[in-house]
Protein backbone atom coordinates (compact mmCIF):
# COMPACT_ATOMS: atom_id res chain seq x y z
CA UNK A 1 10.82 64.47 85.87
CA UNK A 2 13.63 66.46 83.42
CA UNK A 3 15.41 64.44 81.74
CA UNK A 4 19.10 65.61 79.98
CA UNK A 5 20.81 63.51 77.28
CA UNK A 6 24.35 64.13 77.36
CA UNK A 7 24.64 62.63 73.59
CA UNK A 8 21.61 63.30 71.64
CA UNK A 9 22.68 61.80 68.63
CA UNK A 10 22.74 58.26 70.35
CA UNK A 11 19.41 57.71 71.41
CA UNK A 12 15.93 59.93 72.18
CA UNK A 13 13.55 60.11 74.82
CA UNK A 14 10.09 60.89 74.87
CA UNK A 15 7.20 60.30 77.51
CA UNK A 16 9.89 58.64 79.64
CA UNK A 17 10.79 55.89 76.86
CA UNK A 18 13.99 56.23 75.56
CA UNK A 19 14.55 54.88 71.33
CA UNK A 20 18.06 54.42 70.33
CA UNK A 21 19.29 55.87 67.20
CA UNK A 22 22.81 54.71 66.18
CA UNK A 23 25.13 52.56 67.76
CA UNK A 24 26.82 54.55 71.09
CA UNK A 25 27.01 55.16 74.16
CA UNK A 26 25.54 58.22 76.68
CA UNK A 27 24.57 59.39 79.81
CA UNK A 28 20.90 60.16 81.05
CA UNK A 29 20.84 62.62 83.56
CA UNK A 30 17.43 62.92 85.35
CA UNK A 31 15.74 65.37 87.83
CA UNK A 32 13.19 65.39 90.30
CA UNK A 33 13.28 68.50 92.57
CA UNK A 34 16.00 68.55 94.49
CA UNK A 35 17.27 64.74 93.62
CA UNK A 36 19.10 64.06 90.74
CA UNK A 37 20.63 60.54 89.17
CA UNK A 38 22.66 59.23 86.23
CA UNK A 39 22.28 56.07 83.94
CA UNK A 40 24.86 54.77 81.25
CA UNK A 41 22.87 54.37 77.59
CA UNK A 42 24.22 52.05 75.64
CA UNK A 43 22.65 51.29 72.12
CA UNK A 44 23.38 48.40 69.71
CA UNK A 45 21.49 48.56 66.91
CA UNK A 46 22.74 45.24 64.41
CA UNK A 47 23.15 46.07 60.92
CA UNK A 48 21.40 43.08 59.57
CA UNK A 49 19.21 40.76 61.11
CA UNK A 50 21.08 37.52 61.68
CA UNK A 51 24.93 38.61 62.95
CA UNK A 52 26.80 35.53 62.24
CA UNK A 53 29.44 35.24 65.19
CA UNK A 54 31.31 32.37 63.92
CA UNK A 55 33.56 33.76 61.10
CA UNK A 56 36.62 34.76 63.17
CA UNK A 57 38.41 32.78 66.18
CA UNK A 58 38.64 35.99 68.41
CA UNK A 59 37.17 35.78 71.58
CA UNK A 60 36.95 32.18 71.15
CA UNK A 61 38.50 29.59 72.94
CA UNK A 62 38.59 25.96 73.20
CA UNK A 63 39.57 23.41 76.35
CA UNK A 64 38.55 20.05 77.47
CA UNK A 65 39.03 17.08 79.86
CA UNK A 66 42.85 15.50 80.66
CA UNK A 67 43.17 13.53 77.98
CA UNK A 68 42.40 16.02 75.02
CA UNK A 69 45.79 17.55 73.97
CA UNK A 70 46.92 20.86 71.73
CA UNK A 71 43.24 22.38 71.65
CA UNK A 72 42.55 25.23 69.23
CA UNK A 73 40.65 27.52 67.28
CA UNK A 74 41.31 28.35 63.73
CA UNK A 75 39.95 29.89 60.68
CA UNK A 76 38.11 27.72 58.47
CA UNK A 77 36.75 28.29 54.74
CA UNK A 78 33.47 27.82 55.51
CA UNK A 79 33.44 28.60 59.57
CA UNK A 80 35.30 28.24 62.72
CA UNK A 81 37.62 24.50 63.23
CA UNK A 82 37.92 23.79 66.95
CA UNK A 83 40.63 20.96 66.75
CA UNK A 84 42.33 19.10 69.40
CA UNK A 85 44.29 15.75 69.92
CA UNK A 86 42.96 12.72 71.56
CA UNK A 87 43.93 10.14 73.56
CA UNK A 88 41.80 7.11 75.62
CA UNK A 89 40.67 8.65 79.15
CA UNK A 90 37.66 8.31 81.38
CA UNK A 91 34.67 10.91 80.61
CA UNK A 92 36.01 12.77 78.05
CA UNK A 93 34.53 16.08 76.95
CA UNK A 94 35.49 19.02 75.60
CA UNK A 95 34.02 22.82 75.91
CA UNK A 96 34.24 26.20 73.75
CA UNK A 97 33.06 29.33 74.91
CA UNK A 98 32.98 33.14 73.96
CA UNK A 99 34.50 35.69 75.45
CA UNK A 100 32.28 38.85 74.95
CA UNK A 101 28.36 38.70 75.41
CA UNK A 102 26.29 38.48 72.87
CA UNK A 103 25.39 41.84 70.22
CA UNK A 104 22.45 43.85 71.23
CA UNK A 105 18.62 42.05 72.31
CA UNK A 106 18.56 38.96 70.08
CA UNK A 107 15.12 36.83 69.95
CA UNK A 108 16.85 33.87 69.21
CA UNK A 109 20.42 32.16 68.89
CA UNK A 110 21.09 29.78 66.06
CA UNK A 111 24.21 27.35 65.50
CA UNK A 112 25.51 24.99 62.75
CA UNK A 113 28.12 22.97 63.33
CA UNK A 114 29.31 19.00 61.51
CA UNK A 115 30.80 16.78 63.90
CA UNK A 116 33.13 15.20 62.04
CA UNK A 117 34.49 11.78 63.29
CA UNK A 118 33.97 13.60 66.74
CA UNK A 119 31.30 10.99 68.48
CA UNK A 120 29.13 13.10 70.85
CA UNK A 121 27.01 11.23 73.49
CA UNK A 122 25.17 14.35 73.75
CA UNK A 123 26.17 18.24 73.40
CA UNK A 124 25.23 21.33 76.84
CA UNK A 125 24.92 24.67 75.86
CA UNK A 126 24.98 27.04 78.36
CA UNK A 127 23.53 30.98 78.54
CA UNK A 128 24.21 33.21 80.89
CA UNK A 129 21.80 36.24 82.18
CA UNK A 130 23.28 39.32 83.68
CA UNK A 131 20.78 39.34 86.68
CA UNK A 132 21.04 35.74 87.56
CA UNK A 133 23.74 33.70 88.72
CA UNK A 134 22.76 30.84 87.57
CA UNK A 135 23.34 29.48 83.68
CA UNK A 136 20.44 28.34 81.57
CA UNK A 137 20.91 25.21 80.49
CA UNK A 138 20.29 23.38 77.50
CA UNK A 139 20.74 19.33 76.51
CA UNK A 140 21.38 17.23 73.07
CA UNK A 141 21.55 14.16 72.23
CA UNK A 142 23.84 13.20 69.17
CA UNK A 143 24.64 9.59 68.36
CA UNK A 144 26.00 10.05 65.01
CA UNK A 145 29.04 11.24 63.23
CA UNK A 146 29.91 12.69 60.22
CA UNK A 147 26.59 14.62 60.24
CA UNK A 148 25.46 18.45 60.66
CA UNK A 149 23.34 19.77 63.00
CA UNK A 150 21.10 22.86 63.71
CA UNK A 151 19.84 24.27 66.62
CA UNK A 152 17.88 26.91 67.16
CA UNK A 153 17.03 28.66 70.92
CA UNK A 154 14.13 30.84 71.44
CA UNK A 155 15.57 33.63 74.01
CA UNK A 156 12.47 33.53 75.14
CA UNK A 157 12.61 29.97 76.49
CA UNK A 158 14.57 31.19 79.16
CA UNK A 159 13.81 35.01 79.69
CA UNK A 160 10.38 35.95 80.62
CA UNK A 161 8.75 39.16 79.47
CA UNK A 162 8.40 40.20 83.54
CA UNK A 163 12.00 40.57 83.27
CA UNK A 164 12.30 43.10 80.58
CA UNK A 165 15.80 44.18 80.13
CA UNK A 166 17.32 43.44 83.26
CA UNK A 167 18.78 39.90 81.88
CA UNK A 168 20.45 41.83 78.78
CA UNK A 169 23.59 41.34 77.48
CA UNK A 170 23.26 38.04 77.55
CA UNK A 171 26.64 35.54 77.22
CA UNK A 172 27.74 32.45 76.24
CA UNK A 173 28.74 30.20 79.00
CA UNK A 174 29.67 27.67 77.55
CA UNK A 175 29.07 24.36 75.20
CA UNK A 176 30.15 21.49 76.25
CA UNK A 177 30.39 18.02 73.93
CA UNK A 178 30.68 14.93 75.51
CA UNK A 179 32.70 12.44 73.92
CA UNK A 180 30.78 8.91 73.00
CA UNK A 181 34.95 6.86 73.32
CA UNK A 182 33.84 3.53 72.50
CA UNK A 183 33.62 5.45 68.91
CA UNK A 184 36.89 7.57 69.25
CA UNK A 185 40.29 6.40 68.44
CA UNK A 186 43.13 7.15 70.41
CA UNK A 187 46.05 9.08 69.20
CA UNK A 188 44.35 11.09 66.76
CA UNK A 189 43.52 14.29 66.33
CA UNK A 190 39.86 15.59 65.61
CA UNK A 191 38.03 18.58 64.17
CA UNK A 192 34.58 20.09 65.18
CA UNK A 193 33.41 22.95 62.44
CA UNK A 194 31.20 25.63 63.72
CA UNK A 195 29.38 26.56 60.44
CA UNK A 196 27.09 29.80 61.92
CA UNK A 197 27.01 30.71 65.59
CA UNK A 198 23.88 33.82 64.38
CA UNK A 199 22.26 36.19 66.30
CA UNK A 200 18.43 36.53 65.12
CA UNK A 201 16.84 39.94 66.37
CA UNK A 202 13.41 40.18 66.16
CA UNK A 203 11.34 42.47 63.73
CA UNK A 204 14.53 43.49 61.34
CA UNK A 205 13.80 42.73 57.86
CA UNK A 206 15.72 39.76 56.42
CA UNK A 207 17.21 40.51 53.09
CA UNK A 208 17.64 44.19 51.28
CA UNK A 209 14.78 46.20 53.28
CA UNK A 210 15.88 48.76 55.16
CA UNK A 211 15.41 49.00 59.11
CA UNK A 212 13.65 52.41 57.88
CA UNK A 213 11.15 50.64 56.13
CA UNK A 214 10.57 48.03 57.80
CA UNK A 215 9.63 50.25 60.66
CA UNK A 216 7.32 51.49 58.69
CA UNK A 217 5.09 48.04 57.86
CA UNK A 218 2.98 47.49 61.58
CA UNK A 219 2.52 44.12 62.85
CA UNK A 220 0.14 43.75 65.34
CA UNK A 221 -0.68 42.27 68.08
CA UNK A 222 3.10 40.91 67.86
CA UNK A 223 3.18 38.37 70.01
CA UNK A 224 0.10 37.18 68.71
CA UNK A 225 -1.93 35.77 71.34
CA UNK A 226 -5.32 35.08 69.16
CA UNK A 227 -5.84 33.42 65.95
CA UNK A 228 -5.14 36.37 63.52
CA UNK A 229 -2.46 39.29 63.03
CA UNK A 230 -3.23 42.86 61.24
CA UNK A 231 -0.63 44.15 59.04
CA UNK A 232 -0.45 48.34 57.77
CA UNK A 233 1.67 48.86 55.11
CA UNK A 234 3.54 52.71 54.43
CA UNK A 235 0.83 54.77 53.03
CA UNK A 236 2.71 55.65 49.98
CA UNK A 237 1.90 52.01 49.28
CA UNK A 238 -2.16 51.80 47.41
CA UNK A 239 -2.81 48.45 47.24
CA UNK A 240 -5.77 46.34 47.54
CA UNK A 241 -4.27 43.11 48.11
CA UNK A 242 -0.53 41.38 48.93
CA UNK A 243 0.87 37.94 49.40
CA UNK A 244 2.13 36.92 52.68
CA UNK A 245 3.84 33.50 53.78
CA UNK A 246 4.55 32.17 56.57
CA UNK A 247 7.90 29.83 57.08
CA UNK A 248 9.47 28.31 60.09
CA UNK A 249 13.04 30.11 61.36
CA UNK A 250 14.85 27.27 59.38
CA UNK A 251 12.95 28.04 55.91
CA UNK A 252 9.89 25.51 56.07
CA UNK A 253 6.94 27.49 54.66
CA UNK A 254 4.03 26.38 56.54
CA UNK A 255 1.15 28.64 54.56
CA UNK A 256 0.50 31.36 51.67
CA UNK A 257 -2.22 33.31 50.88
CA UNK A 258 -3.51 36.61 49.35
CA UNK A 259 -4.96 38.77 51.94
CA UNK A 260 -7.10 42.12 51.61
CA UNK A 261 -7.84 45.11 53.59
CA UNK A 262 -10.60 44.97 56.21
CA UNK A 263 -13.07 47.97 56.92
CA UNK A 264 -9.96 49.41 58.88
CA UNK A 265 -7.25 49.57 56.28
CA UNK A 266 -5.38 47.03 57.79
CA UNK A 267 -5.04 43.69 56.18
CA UNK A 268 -5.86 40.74 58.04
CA UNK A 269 -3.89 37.25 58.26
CA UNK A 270 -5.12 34.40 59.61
CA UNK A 271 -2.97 32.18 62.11
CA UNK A 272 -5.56 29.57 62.58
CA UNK A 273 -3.79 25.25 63.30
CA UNK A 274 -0.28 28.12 64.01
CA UNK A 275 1.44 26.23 66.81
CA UNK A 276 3.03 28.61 69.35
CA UNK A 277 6.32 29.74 68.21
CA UNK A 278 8.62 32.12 66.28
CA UNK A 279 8.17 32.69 62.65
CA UNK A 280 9.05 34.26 59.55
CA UNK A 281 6.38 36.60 58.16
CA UNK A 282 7.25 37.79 54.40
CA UNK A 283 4.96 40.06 52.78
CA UNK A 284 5.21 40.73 48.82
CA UNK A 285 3.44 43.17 47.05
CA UNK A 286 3.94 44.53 43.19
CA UNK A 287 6.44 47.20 44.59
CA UNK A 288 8.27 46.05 47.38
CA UNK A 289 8.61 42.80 49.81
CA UNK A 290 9.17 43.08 53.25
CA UNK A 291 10.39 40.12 56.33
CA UNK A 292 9.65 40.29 60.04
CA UNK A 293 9.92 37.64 62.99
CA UNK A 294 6.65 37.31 64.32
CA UNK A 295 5.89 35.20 67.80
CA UNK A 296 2.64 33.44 68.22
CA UNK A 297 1.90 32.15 71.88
């Protein structure tokens, strides 16, 4: 098969795989004898690797059950304030959602948010896949106010690797709080803060390193499925030895050691008592350090 890109510049193809290279869009004409087809290419490539979507009230917006009055979104020092009135009712709730699916292939979606005086009986956050009509659906419990909460979702808890990209963009459907009223007064008006609504895409360095040199570093097998990872470093880089960590997504470092090359050149890490999950790898040596997600199954 001959393949044409009408916009090199956005993305490449070799072998029948395309890689994109900066953010755009182009078509992909291909050819097989006589028959001939077009796709749409459309590359997001973030610029960091956690894209915080909670710093601006576009493309958010805020409703709720009868009895919640004047709901809105506004701009808040440290995050987004979704604020509304409140009055007694029977099964009160109210629901946020985003307008525009989420950036690019994220491998997991984190959110921070501090109830306030807002009593939740327990919080649904909702996902939507592009090839499925259904949403995935998630379930909280919070009994207590005046506290902040983080949750992180795996996207791989509800997209399997059989579908590949099919599912992609994924959106926000919705997240809806239901309201505990035996702790709500009426006649008030309440505030919900939305600290970090972040996008975490998998294998961009976290920090300074650039997506050029991170590419560089090889992880592998990534997912691990054994007890051990390999890790190649640049060439340009002649060391012996290096210090890698291993934390949780939320900062918890769970193990450090020094690690040396094996008789291949690659330097091997043990993940022996790892639990299956998604992790932060960070890997220092004298001249540089780098960060990349790694997911043990």
């Amino acid at each position: 098969m001959d393949y044409t890109l009408e916009n090199p510049d956005v993305c490449k193809i070799e072998n029948g795989q395309i890689t994109g290279i900066t953010n755009g869009i182009t078509r992909l004409i291909g050819k097989l004898g006589p028959e001939k087809d077009t796709v749409i290419i459309k590359v997001q490539i973030p610029e960091k690797a956690e894209l915080n979507m909670a710093v601006a009230p576009l493309g958010w917006s805020i409703s709720g059950s009868s009895n919640l009055k004047n709901p809105k979104v506004a701009q808040a020092s440290d995050g987004l304030s979704f604020c509304f009135d409140y009055s007694s009712g029977r099964s009160s709730s109210v629901k946020w959602t985003l307008k525009d699916a989420l950036y690019g292939l994220p491998d997991s979606i984190r959110f921070v948010f501090k109830n306030g005086k807002v009593a939740f009986s327990k919080l649904v956050v909702a996902f939507k896949k592009r090839n499925s009509a259904n949403d995935m659906i998630m379930t909280y419990e919070y009994p207590e106010i005046q506290q902040e909460y983080r949750i992180n979702i795996p996207v791989d808890t509800f997209i399997s690797e059989k579908e590949g990209l099919l599912p992609y963009p994924l959106s926000l459907s919705y997240m809806t709080a239901y309201l505990n009223q035996a702790q709500m007064e009426s006649a008030r008006n309440y505030k919900i803060l939305m600290k970090e609504f972040s996008l975490v895409y998998k294998n961009l360095v976290v920090g300074m390193n650039s997506l050029s040199e991170i590419n560089k570093m090889l992880i592998y097998p990534n997912p691990a499925i054994q007890q051990k990872i390999y890790i190649e470093l640049p060439d340009d880089l002649q060391v012996t030895g290096l210090q890698a960590s291993l934390f949780t997504l939320d900062g918890r470092l769970l193990q450090s050691s020094t690690v040396f090359r094996n008789n291949l050149l690659a330097f091997e890490y043990d993940l022996k008592g790892i639990y299956a999950g998604t992790y932060l790898l960070k890997v220092r040596t004298n001249e540089k350090s780098y960060s990349v997600k790694i997911v043990v199954r």
